[in-house]
N, C-alpha and C. Protein backbone atom coordinates (compact mmCIF):
# COMPACT_ATOMS: atom_id res chain seq x y z
N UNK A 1 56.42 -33.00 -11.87
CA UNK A 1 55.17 -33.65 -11.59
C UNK A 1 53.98 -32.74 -11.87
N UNK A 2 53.56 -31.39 -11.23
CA UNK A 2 53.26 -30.29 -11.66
C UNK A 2 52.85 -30.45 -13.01
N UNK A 3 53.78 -30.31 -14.28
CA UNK A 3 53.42 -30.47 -15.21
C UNK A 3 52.67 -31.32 -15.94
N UNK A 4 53.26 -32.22 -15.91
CA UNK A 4 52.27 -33.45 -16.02
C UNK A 4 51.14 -33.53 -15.39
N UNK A 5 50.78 -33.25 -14.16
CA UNK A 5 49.02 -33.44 -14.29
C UNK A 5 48.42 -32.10 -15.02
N UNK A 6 49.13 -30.64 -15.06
CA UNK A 6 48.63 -29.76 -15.94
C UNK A 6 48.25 -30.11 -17.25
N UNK A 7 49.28 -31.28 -17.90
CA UNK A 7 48.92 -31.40 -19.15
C UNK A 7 47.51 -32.53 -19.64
N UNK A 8 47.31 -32.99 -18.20
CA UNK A 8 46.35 -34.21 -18.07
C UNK A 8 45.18 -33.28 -18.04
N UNK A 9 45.32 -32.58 -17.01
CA UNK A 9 43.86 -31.43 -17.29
C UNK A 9 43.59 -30.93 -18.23
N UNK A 10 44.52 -30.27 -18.95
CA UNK A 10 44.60 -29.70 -20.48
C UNK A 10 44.03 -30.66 -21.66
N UNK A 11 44.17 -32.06 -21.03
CA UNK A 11 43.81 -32.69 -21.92
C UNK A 11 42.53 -33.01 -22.24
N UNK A 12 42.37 -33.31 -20.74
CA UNK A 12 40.58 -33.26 -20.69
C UNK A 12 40.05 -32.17 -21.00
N UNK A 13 40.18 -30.94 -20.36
CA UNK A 13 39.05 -29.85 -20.74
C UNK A 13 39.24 -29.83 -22.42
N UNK A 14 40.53 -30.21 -23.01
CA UNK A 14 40.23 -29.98 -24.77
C UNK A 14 39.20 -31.07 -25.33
N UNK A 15 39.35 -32.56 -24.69
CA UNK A 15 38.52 -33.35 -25.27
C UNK A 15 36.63 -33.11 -24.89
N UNK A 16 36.79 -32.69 -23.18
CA UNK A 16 35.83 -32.04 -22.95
C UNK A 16 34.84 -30.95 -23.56
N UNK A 17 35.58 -29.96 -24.33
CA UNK A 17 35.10 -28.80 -24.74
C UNK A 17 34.64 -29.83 -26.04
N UNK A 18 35.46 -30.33 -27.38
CA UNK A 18 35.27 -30.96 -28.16
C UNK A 18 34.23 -31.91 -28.58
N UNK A 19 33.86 -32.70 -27.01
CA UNK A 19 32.47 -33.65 -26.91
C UNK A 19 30.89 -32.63 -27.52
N UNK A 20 31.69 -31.29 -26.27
CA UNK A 20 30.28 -30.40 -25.96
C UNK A 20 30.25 -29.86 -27.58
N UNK A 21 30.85 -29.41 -28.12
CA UNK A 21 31.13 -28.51 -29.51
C UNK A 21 30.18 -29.70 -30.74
N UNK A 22 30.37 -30.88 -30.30
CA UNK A 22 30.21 -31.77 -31.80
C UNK A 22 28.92 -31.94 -31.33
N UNK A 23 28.25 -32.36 -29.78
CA UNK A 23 26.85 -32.54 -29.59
C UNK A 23 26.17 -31.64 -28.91
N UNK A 24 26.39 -30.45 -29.17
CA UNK A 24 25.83 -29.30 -28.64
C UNK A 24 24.44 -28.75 -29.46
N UNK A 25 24.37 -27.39 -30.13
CA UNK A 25 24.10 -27.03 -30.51
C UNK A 25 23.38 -27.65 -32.22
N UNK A 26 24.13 -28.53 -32.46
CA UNK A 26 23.95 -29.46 -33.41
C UNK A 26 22.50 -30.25 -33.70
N UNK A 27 21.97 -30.45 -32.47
CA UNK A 27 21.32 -31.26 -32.27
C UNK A 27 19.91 -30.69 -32.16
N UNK A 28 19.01 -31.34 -33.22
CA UNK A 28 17.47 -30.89 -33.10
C UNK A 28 16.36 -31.82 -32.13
N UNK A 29 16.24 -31.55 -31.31
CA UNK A 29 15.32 -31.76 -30.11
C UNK A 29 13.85 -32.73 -31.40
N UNK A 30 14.09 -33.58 -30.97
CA UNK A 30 12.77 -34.53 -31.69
C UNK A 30 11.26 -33.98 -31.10
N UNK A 31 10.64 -34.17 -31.35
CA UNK A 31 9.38 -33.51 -30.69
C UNK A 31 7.93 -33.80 -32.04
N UNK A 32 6.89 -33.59 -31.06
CA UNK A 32 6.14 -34.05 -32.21
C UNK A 32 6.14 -32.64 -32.79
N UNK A 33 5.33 -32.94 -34.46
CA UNK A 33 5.23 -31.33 -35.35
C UNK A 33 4.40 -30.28 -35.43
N UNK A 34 4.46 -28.99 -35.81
CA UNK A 34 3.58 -28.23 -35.18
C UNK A 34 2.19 -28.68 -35.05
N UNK A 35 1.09 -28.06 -34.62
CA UNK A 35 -0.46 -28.36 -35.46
C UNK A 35 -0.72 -27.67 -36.94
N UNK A 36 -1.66 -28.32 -37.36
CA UNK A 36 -1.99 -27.32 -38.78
C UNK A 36 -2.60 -26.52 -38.45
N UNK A 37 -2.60 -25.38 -39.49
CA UNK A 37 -2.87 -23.85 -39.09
C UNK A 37 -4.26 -23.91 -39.29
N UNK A 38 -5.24 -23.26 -38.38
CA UNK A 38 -6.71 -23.36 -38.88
C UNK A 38 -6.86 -22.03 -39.97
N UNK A 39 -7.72 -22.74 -40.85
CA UNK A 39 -7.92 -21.91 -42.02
C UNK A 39 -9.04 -20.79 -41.44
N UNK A 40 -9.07 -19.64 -41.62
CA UNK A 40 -9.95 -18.59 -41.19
C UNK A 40 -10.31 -17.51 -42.42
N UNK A 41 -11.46 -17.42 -43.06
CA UNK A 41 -11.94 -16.38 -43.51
C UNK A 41 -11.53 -15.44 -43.43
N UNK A 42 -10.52 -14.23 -44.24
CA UNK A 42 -10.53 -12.98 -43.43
C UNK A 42 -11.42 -12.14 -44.17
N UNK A 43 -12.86 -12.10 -44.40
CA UNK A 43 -13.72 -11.91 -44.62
C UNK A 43 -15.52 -11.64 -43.89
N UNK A 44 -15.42 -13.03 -42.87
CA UNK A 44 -16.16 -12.94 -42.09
C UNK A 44 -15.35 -12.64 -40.38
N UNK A 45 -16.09 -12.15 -39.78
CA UNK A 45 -16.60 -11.86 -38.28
C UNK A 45 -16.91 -12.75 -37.47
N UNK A 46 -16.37 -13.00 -36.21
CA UNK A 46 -17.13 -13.49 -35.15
C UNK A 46 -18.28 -13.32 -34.37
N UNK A 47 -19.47 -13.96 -34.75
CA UNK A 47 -20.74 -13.24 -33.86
C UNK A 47 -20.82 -14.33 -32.70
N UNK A 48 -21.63 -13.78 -31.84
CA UNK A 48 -22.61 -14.40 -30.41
C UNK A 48 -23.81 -14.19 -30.20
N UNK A 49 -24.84 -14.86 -29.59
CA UNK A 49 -25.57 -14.54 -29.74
C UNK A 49 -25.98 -13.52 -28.31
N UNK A 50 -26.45 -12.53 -27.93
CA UNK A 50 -26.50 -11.47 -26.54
C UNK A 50 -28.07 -11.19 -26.53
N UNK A 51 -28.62 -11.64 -27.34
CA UNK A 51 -30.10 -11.66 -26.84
C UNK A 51 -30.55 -12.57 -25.23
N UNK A 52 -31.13 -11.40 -24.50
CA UNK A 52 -31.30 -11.82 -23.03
C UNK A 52 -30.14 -11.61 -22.11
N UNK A 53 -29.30 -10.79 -22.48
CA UNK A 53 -27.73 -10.60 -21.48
C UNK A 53 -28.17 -9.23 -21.24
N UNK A 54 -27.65 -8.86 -20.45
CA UNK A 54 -27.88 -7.60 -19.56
C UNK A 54 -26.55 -7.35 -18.77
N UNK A 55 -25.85 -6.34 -18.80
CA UNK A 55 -24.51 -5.96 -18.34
C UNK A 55 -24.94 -5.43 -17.20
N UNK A 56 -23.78 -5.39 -16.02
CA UNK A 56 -24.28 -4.33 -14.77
C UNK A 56 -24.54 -2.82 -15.07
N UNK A 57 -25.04 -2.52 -14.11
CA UNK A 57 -25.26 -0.84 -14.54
C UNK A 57 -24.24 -0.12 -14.46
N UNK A 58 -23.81 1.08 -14.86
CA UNK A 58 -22.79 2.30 -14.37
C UNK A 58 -22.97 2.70 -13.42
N UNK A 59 -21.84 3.16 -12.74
CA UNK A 59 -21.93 3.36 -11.34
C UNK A 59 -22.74 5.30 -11.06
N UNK A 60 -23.58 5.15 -10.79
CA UNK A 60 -23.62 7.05 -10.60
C UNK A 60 -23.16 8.19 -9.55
N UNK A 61 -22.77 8.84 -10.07
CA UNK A 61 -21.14 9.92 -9.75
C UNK A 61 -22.14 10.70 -9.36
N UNK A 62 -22.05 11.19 -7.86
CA UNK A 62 -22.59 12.01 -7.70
C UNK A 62 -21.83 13.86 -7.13
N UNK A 63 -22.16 14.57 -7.38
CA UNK A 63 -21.36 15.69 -7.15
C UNK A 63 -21.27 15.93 -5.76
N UNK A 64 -20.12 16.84 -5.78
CA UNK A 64 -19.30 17.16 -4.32
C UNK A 64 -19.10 18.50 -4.48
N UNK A 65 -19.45 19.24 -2.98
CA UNK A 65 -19.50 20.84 -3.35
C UNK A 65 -18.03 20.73 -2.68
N UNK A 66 -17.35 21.98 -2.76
CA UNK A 66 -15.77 22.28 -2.13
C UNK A 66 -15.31 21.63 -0.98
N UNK A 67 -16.77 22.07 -0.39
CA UNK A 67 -16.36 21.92 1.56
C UNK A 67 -15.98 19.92 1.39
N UNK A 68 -17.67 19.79 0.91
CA UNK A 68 -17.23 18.22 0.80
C UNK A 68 -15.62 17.36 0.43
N UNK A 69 -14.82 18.29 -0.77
CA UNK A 69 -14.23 17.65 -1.24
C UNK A 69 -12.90 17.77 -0.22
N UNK A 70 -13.18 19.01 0.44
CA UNK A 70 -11.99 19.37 1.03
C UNK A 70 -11.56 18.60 2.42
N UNK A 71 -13.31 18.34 3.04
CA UNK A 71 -13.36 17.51 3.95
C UNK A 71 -12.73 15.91 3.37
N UNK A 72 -12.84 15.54 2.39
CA UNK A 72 -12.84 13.90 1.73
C UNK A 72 -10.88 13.95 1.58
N UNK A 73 -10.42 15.28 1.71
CA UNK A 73 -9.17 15.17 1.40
C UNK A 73 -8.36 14.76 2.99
N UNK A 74 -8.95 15.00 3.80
CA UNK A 74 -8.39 15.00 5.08
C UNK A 74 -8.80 13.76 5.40
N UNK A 75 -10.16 13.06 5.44
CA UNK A 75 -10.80 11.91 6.25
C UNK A 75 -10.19 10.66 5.03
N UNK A 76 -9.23 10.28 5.14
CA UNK A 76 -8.54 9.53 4.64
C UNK A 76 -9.20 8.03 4.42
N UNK A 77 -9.90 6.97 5.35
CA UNK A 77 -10.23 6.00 5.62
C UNK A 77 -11.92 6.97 5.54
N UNK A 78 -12.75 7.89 5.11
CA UNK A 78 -13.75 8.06 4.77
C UNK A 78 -14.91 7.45 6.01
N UNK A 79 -14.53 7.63 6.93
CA UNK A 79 -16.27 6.98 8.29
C UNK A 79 -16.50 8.15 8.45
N UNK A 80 -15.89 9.26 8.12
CA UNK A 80 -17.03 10.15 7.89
C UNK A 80 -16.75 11.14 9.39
N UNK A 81 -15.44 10.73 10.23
CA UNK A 81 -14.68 11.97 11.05
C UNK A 81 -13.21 11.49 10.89
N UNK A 82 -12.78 12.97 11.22
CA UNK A 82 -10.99 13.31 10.92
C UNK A 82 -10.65 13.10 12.61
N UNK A 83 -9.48 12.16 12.46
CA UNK A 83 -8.80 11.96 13.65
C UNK A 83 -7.86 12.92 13.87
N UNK A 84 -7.11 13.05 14.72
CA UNK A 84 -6.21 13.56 14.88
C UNK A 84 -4.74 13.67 13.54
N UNK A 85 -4.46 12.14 13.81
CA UNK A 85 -3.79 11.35 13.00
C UNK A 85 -3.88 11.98 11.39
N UNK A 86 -5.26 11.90 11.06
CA UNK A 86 -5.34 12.06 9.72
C UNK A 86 -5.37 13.52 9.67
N UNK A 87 -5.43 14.61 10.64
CA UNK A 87 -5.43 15.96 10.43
C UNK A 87 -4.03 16.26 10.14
N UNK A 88 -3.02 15.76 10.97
CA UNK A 88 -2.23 15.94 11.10
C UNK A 88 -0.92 15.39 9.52
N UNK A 89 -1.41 14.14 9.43
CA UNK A 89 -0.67 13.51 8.30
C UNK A 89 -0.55 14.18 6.90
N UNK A 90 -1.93 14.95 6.70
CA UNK A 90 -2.08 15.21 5.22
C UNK A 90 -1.67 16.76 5.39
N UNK A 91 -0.83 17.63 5.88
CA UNK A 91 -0.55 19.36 6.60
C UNK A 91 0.89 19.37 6.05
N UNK A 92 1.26 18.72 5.03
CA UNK A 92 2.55 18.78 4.94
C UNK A 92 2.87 19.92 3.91
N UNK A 93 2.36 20.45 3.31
CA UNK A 93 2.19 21.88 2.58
C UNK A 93 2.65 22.82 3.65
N UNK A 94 2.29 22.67 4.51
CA UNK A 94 1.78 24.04 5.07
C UNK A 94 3.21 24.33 5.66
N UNK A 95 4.26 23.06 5.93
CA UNK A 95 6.10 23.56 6.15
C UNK A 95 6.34 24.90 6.01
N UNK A 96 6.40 25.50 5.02
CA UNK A 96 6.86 26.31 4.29
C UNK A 96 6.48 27.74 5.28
N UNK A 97 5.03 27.86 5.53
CA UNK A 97 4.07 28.65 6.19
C UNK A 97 4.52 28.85 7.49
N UNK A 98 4.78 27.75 8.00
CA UNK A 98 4.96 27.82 9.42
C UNK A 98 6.35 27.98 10.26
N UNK A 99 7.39 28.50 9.34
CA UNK A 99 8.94 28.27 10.20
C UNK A 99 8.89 29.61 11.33
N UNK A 100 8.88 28.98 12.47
CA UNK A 100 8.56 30.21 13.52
C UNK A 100 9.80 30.88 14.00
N UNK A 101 10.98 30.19 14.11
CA UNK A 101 12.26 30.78 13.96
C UNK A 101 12.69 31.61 13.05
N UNK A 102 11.98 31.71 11.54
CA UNK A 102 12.68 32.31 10.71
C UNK A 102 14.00 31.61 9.96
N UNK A 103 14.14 30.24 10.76
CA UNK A 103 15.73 30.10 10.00
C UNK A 103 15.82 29.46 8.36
N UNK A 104 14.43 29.47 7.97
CA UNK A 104 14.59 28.62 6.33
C UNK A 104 14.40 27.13 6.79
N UNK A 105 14.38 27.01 7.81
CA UNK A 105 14.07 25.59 8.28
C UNK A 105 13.01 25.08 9.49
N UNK A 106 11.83 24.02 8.61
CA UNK A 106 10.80 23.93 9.46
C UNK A 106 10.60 22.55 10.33
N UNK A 107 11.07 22.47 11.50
CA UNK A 107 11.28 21.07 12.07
C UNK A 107 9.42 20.09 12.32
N UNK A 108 9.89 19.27 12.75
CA UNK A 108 8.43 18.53 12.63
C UNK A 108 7.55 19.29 13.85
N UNK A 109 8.41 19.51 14.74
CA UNK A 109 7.89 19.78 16.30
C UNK A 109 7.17 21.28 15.82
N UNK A 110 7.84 21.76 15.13
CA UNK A 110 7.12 23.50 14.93
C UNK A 110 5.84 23.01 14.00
N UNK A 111 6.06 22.42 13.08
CA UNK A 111 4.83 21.87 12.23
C UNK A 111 3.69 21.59 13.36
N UNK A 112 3.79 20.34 13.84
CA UNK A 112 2.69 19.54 14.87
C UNK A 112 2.40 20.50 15.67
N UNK A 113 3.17 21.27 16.32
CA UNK A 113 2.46 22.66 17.31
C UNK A 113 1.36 23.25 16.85
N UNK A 114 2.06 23.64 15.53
CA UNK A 114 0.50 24.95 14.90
C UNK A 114 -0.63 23.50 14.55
N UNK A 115 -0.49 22.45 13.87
CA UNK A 115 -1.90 21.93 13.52
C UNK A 115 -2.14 21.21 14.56
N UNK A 116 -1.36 20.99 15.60
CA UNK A 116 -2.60 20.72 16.95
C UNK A 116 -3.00 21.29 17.66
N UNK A 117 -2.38 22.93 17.82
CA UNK A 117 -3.22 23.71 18.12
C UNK A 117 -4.39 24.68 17.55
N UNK A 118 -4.43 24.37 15.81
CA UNK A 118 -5.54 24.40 14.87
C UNK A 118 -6.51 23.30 15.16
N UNK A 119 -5.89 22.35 15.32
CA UNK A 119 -7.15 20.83 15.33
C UNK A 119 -7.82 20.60 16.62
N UNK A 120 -7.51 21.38 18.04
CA UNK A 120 -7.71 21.42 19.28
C UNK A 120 -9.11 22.77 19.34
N UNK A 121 -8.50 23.75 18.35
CA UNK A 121 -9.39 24.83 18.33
C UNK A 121 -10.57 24.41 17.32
N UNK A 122 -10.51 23.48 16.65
CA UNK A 122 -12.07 23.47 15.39
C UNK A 122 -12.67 22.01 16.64
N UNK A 123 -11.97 20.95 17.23
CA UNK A 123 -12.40 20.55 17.96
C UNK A 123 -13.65 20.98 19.15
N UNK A 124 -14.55 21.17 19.05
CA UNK A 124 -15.44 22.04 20.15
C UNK A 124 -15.90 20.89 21.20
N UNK A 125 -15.88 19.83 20.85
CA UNK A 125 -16.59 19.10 22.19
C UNK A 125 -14.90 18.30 22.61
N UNK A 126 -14.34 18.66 22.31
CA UNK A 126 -13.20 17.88 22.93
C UNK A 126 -13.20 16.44 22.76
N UNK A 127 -13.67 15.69 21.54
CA UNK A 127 -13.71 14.48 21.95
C UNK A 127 -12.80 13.56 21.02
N UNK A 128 -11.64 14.43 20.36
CA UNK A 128 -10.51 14.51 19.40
C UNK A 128 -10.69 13.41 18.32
N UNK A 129 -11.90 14.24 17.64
CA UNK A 129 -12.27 13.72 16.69
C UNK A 129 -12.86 15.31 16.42
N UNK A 130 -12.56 15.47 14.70
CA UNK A 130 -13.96 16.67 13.67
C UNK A 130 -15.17 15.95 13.40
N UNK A 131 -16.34 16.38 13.16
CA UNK A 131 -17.01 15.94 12.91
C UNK A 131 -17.42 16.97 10.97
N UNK A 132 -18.33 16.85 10.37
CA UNK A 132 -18.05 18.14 9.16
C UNK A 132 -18.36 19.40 9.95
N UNK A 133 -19.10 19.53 10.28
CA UNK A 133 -19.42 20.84 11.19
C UNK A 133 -18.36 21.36 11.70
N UNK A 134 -17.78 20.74 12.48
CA UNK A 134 -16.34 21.11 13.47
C UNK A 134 -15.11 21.71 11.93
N UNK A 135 -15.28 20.54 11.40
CA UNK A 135 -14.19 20.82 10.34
C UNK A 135 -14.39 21.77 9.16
N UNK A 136 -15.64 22.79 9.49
CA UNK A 136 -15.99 23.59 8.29
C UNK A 136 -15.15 25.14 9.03
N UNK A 137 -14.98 25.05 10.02
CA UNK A 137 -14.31 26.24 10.94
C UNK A 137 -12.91 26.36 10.28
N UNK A 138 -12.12 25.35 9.82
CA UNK A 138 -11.11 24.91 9.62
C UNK A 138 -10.49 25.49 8.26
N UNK A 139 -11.63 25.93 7.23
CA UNK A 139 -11.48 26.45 6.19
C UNK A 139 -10.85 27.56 5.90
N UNK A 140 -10.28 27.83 4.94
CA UNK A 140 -9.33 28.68 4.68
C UNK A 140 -9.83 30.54 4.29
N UNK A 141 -9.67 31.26 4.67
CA UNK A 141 -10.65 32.67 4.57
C UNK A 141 -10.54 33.25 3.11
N UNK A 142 -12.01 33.22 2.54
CA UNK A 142 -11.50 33.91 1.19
C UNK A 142 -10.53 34.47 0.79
N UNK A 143 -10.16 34.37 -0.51
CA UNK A 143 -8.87 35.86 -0.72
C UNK A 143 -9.74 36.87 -1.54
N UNK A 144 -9.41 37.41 -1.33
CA UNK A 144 -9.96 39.27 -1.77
C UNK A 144 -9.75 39.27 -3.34
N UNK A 145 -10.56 39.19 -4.02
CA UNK A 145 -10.42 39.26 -5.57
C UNK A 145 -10.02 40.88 -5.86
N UNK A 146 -9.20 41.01 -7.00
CA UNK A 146 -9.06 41.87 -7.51
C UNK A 146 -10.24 43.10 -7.55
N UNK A 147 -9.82 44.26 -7.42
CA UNK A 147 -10.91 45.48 -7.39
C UNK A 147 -11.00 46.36 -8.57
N UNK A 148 -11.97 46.29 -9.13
CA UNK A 148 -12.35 46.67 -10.56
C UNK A 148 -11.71 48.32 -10.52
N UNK A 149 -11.45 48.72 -11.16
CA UNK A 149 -10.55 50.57 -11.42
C UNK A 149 -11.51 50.88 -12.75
N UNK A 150 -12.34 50.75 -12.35
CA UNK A 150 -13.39 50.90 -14.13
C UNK A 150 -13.33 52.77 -13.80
């Protein structure tokens, strides 16, 4: 019995496949025909006319001395004071600097120690917020240029 409906299936998927094979691919989709191609000069140019148009202006860039820029790197959202938050978020350099164990490894807790007790000390009114003033303390101490041997 088995067999016999195997060969009934067999039969269909061959006549099946056979339907799809003869009206498949065969067949060109009716449709209307392209448009005609517009004829174009390749000789002349497209003009407009821009008499009386006026574009917006350029925006003007104004310069930033160090402190400024260094401050603009920390005040993230820019109102113009460093939160805590944002003192803290952008210090991720400084890993490396700070492993107080010595073991080659700098956990978050040793990190957040030293820059909140850096951001507590440029803090002067306690009101845990920098203001630029507060945050110019914060700056990094020259390095000693090379000494001339003339």
């Amino acid at each position: 019995m088995s067999r016999l409906v195997l060969a009934a299936l067999g039969a269909l998927a061959i006549a099946a496949l056979a339907l799809f094979w003869l009206n498949g691919p065969a067949t060109v989709e009716a449709g209307a025909p392209p448009p005609e191609p517009i004829a174009v000069r390749p000789d002349t140019l497209p003009s407009a006319d821009v008499s009386g148009l006026t574009g917006p202006a350029p925006p003007e860039a104004t310069e930033l001395s160090d402190e400024q820029r260094r401050y603009f790197r920390y005040d993230r959202d820019r109102d113009g004071r460093i939160t805590r938050n944002e003192m803290l978020s952008s210090r991720t350099d400084a890993f490396r600097a700070l492993d107080v164990d010595g073991n080659n490894l700098l956990t978050f807790e040793e990190w957040a120690v030293a820059t909140a007790r850096r951001f507590d000390g440029a803090d002067a009114d306690t009101n845990g917020e920098l203001t630029p003033t507060e945050f110019r303390t914060t700056a990094p101490k020259p390095r000693a240029g090379p000494t001339c041997r003339c």
